[in-house]
Protein backbone atom coordinates (compact mmCIF):
# COMPACT_ATOMS: atom_id res chain seq x y z
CA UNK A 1 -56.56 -7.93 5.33
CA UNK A 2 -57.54 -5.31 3.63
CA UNK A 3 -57.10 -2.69 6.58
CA UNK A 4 -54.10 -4.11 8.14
CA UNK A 5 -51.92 -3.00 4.63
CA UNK A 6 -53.44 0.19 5.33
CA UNK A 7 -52.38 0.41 8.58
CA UNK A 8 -48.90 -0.98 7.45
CA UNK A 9 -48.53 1.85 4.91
CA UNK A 10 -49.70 4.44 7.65
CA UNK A 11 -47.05 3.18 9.89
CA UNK A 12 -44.62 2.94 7.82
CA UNK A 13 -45.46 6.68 5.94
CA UNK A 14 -45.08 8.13 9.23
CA UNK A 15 -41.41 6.45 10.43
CA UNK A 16 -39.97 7.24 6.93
CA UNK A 17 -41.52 10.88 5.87
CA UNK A 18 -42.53 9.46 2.72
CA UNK A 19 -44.97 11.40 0.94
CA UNK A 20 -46.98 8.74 -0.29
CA UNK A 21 -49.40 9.66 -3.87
CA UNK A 22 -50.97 7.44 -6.12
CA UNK A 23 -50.62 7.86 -9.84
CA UNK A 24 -53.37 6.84 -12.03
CA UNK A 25 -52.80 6.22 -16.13
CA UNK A 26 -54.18 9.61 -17.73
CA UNK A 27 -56.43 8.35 -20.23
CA UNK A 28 -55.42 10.29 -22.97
CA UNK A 29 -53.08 6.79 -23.25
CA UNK A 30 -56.18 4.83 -24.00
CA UNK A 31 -57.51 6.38 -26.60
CA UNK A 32 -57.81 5.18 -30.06
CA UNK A 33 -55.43 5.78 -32.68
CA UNK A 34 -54.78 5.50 -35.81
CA UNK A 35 -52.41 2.47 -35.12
CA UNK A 36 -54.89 0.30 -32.84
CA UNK A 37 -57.04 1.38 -36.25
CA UNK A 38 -54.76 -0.69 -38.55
CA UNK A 39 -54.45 -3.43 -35.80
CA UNK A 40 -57.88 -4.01 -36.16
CA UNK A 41 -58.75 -3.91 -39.69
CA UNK A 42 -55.74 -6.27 -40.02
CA UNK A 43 -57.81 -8.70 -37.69
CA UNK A 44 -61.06 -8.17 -39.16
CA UNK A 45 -59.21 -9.02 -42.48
CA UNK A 46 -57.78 -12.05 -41.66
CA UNK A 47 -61.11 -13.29 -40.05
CA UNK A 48 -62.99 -12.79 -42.86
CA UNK A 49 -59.84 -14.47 -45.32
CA UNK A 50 -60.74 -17.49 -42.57
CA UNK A 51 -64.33 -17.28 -42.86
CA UNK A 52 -63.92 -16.93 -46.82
CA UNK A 53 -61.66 -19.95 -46.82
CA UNK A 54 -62.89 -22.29 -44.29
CA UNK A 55 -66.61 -21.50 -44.56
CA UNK A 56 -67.31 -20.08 -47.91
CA UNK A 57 -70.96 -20.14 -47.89
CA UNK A 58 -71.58 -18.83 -43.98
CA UNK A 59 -68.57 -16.06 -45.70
CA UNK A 60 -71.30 -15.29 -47.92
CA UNK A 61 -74.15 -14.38 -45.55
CA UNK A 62 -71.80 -12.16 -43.04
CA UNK A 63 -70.83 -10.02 -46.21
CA UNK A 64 -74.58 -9.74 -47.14
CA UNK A 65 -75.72 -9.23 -43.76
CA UNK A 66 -72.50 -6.85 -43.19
CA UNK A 67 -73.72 -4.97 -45.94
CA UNK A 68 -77.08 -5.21 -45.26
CA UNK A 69 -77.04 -3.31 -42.51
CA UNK A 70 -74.50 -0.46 -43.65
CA UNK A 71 -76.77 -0.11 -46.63
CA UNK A 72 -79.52 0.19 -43.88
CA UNK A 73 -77.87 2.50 -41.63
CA UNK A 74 -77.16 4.64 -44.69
CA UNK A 75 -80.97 4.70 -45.42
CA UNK A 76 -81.90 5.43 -41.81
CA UNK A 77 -79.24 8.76 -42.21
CA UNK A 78 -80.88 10.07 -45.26
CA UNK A 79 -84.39 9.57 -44.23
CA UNK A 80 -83.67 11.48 -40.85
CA UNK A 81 -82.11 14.10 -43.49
CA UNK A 82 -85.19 14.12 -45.67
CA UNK A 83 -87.56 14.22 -42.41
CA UNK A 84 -86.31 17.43 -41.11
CA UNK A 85 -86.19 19.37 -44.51
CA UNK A 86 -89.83 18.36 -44.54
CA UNK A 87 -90.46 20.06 -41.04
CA UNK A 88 -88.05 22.96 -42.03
CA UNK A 89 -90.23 23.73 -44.99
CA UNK A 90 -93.52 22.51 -44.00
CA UNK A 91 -94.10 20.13 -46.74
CA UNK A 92 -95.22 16.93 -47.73
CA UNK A 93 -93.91 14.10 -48.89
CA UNK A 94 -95.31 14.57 -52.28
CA UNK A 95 -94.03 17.86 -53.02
CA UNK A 96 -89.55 16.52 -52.69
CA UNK A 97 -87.40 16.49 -55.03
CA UNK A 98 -87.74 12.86 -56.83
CA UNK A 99 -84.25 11.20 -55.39
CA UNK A 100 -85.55 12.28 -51.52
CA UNK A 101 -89.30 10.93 -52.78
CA UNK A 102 -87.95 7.69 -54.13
CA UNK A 103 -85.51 6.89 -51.26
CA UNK A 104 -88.47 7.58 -48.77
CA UNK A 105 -91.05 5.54 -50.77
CA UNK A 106 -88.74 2.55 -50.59
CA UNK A 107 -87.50 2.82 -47.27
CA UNK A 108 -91.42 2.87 -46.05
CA UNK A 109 -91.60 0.02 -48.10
CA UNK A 110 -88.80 -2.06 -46.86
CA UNK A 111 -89.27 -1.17 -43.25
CA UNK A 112 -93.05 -2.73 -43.70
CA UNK A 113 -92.10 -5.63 -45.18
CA UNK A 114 -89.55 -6.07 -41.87
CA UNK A 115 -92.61 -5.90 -39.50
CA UNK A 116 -93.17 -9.86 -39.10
CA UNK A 117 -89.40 -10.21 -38.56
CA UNK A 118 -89.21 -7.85 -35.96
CA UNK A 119 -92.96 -9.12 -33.76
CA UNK A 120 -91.09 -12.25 -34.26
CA UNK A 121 -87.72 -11.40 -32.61
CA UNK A 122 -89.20 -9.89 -29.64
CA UNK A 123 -90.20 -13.22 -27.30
CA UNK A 124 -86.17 -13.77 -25.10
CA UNK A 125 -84.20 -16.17 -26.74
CA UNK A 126 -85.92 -15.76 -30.13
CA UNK A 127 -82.71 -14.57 -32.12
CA UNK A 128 -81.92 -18.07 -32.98
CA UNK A 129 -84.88 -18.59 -34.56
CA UNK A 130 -85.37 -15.66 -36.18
CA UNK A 131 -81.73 -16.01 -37.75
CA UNK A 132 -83.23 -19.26 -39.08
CA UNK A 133 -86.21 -18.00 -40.24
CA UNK A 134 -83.96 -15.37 -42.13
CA UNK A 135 -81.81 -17.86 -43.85
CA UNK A 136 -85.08 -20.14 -44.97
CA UNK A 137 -87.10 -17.03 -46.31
CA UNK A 138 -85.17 -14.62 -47.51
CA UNK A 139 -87.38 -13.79 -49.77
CA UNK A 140 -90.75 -13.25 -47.39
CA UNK A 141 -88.73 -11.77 -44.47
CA UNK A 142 -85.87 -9.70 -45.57
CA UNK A 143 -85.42 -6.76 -48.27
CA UNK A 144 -83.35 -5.71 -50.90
CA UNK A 145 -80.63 -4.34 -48.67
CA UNK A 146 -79.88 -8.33 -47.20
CA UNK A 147 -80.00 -10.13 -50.20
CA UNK A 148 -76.71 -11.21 -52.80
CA UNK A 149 -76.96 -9.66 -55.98
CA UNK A 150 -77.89 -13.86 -57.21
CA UNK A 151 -81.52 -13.68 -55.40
CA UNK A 152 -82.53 -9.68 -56.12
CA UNK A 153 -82.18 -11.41 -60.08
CA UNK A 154 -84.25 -14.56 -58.75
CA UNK A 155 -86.68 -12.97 -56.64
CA UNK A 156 -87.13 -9.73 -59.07
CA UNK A 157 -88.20 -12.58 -61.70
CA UNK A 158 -90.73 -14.12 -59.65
CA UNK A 159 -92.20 -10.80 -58.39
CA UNK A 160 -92.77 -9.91 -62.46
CA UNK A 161 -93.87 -13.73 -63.10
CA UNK A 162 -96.33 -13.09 -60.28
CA UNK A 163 -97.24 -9.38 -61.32
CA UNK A 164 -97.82 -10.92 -65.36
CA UNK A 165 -100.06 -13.99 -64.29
CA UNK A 166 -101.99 -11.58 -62.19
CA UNK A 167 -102.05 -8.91 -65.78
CA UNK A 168 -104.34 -11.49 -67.54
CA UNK A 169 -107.01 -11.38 -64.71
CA UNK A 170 -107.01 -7.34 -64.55
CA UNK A 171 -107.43 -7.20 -68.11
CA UNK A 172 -110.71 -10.32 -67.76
CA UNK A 173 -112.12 -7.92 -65.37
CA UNK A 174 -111.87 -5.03 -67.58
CA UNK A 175 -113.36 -6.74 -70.35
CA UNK A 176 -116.01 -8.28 -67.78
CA UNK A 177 -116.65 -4.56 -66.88
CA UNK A 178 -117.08 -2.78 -70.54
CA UNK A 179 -120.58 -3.42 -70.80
CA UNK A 180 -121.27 -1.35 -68.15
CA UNK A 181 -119.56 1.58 -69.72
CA UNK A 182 -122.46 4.23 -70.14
CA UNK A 183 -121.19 5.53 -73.74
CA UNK A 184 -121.00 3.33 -77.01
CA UNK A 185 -117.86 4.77 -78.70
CA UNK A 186 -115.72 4.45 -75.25
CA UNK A 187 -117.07 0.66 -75.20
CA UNK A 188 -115.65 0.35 -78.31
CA UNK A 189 -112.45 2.16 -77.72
CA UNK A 190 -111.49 0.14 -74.42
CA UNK A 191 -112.59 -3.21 -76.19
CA UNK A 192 -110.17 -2.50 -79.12
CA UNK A 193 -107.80 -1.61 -76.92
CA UNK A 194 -108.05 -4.70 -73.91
CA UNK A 195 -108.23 -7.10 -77.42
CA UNK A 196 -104.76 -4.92 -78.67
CA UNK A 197 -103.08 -5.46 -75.15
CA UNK A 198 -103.69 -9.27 -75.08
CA UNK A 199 -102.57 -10.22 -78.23
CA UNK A 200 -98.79 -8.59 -77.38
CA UNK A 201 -99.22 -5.44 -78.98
CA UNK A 202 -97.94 -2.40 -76.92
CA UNK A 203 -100.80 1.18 -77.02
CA UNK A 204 -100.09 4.44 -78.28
CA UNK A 205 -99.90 7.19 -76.11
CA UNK A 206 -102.96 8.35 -77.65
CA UNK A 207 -105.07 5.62 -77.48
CA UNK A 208 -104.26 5.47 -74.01
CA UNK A 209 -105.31 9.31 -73.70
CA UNK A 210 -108.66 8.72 -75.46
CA UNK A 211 -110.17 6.53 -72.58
CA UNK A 212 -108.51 8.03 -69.92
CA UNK A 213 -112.08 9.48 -69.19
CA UNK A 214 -113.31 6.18 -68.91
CA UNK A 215 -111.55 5.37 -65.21
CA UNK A 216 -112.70 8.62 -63.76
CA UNK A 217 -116.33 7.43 -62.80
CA UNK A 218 -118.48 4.32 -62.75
CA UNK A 219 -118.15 1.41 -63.52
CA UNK A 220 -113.97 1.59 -63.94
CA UNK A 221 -113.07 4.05 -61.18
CA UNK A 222 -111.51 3.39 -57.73
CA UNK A 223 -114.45 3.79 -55.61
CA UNK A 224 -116.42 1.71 -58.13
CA UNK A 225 -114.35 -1.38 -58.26
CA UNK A 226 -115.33 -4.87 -57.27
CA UNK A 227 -113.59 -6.25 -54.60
CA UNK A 228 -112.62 -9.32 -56.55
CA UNK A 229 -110.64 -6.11 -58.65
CA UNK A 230 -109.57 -4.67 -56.07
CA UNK A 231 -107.63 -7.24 -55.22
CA UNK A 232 -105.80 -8.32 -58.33
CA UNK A 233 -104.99 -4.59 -58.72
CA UNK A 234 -103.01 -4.90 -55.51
CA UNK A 235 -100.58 -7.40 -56.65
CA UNK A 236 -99.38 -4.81 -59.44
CA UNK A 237 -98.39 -2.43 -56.44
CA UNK A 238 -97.05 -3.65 -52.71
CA UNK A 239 -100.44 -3.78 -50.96
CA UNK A 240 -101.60 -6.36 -49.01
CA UNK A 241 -104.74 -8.00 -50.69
CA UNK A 242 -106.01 -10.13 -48.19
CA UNK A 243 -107.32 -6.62 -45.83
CA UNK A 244 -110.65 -5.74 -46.24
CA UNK A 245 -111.83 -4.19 -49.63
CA UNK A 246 -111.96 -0.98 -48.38
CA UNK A 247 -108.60 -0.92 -46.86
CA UNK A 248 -106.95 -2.08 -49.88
CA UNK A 249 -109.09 0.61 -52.09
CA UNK A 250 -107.01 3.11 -49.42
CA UNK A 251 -104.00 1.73 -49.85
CA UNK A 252 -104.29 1.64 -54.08
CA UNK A 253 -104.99 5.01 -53.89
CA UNK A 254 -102.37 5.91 -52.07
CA UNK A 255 -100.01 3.46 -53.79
CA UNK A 256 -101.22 5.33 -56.86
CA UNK A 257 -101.21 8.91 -56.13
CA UNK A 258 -97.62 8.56 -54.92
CA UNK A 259 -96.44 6.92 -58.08
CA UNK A 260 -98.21 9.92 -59.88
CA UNK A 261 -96.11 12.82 -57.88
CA UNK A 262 -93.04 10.40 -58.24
CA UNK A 263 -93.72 10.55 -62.13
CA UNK A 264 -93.68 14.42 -61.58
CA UNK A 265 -90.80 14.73 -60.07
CA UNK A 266 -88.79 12.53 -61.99
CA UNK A 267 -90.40 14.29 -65.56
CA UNK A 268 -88.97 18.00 -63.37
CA UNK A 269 -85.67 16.61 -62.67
CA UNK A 270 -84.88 14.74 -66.29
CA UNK A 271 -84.28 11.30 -67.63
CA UNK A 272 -81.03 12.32 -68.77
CA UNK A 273 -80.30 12.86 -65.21
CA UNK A 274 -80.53 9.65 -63.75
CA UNK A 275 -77.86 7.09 -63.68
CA UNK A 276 -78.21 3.12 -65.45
CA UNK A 277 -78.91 1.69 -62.43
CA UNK A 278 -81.90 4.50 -60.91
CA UNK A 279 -83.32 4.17 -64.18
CA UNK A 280 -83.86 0.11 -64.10
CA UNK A 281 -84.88 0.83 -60.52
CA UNK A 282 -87.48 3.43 -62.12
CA UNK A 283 -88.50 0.65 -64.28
CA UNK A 284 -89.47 -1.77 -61.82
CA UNK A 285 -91.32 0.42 -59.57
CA UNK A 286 -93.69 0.96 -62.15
CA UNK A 287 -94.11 -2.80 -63.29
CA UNK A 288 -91.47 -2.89 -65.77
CA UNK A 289 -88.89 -5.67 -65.58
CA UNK A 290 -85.59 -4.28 -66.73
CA UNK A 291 -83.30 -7.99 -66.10
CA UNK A 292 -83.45 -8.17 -70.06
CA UNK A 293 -83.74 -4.44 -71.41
CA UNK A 294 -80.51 -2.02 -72.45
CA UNK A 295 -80.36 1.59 -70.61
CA UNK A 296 -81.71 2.63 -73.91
CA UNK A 297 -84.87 0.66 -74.06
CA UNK A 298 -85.33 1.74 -70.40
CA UNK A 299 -85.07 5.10 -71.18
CA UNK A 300 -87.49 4.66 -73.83
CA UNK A 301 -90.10 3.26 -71.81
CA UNK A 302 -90.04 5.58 -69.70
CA UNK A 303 -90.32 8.48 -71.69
CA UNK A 304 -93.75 7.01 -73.16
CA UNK A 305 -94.68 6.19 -69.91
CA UNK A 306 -94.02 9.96 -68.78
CA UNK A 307 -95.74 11.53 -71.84
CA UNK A 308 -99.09 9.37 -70.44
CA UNK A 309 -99.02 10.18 -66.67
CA UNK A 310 -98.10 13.61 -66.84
CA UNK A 311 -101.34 14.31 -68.34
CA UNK A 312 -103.10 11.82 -66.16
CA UNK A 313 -105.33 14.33 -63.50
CA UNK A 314 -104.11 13.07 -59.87
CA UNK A 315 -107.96 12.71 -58.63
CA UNK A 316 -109.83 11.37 -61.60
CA UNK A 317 -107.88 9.03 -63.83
CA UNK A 318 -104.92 7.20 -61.71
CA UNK A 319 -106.74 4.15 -61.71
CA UNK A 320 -106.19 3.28 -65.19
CA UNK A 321 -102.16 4.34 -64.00
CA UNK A 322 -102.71 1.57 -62.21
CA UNK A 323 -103.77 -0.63 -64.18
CA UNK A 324 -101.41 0.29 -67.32
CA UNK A 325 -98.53 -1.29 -65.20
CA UNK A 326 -96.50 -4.03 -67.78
CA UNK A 327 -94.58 -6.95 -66.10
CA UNK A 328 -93.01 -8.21 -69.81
């Protein structure tokens, strides 16, 4: 058929001394403007005023996941950013400025913690139940970035609730541990000071600096801990405590030595330079649960907090940094 209107049009090309040309659309036509622009955001608006009205709570979970993954994008952008100044320069990550430091330090965090979620999605057809799995445990699978501002308040609480039941064993085990301490007078100081800390009372700065010693060496320092330790120090910190001993001691120190660079970067850049909401952030990265303190108690607490670990040598005393942490 298809040869016989090409014959047809040969024919008749010839008898008439038609010139015949096609024409195709240029395709400068098709491209986007700012009027198909406005066409569709009006669409996407009025399908999310349907979604809002008809299905209020499915509403909900587009706009978090929506925002989710903008929030993620944006994060992915700035790392990138952060990852070639680092090549640029030929530094670590240890020695950035404490904004780039802190937004790499979380994203390595988050993008852990989205591991299981992502082995799980990879079988065919598993997006159904991995969308499942996402709406059943938010809390396990997903990260700050995909939950409503309701569950980072819930699940903040019970990540301090957790981090406080877990205070009273850390402190057992340091008591457990003081008769091992070589010298009398630092027995005496870290007694005082464990029996100060469990009845509710908050430590100087100075008493904190007098048995700083204390952690650098047996029986209280990293490489000296129990396992049974080990592992209640890890839920103070995002480390996995069910590895082996020794890969958790890696991961404390690690965990711990970055929190100590962070602490010098943020004392170089200035409290007075961080916004309300970086500093309750600040607060809870170091143990600190900020859902029922001002910007000025914040502030506060992180100023003594400051004063202690920038005087805190990075390869001698950071497990007591560790083990300072306060979920109240």
């Amino acid at each position: 058929m298809f040869r016989l209107c090409q014959r047809a049009v040969f024919i008749h090309k010839q008898r008439s001394g038609f010139r015949f040309r096609l024409v195709f659309p240029s395709c400068s036509s098709y491209s986007t403007s700012q009027v198909r622009l406005g066409v569709l955001q009006r669409v996407s608006d009025k399908y999310e005023r349907f979604l809002e009205q008809r299905f209020p709570r499915f509403y909900i979970l587009y706009r978090t996941l929506r925002r989710g993954f903008q929030l993620l994008f944006e994060d992915v952008k700035e790392v990138r950013r952060i990852k070639r100044i680092m090549r640029s320069n030929n530094i670590h990550h240890r020695e950035l400025p404490y904004r780039d430091m802190e937004r790499l330090l979380l994203f390595r965090r988050d993008m852990i913690k989205a591991v299981p979620l992502v082995v799980i999605s990879l079988p065919p057809f598993a997006v159904g139940l991995v969308f499942v799995l996402m709406c059943l445990f938010p809390r396990q699978l997903l990260f700050r970035h995909f939950w409503t501002p309701q569950q980072q308040r819930k699940f903040q609480a019970i990540t301090h609730l957790k981090r406080s039941k877990h205070q009273a064993e850390i402190l057992n085990n340091l008591v457990w541990t003081i008769p091992h301490v070589d010298k009398w007078p630092r027995r005496t100081l870290l007694l005082s000071l464990c029996a100060k800390i469990q009845s509710g009372v908050h430590p100087s700065v100075s008493e904190l600096n007098a048995i700083c010693e204390v952690f650098s060496g047996p029986p209280l320092g990293m490489q000296y801990l129990a396992p049974r330790h080990l592992r209640s120090l890890g839920s103070q910190l995002p480390v996995i405590v069910w590895l082996p001993s020794f890969l958790v001691r890696r991961r404390l120190t690690t965990k711990a030595l970055d929190l100590l660079y962070l602490d010098r970067a943020l004392d170089s850049l200035g409290l007075d330079q961080l916004s309300d909401e970086e500093m309750k952030r600040a607060c809870d990265l170091r143990g600190l649960s900020p859902s029922h303190l001002s910007s000025s108690q914040c502030r506060e607490w992180l100023q003594q907090w400051l004063q202690f670990s920038i005087q805190v040598k990075a390869f001698s005393s950071f497990c007591w940094l560790i083990q300072l942490t306060d979920p109240v």
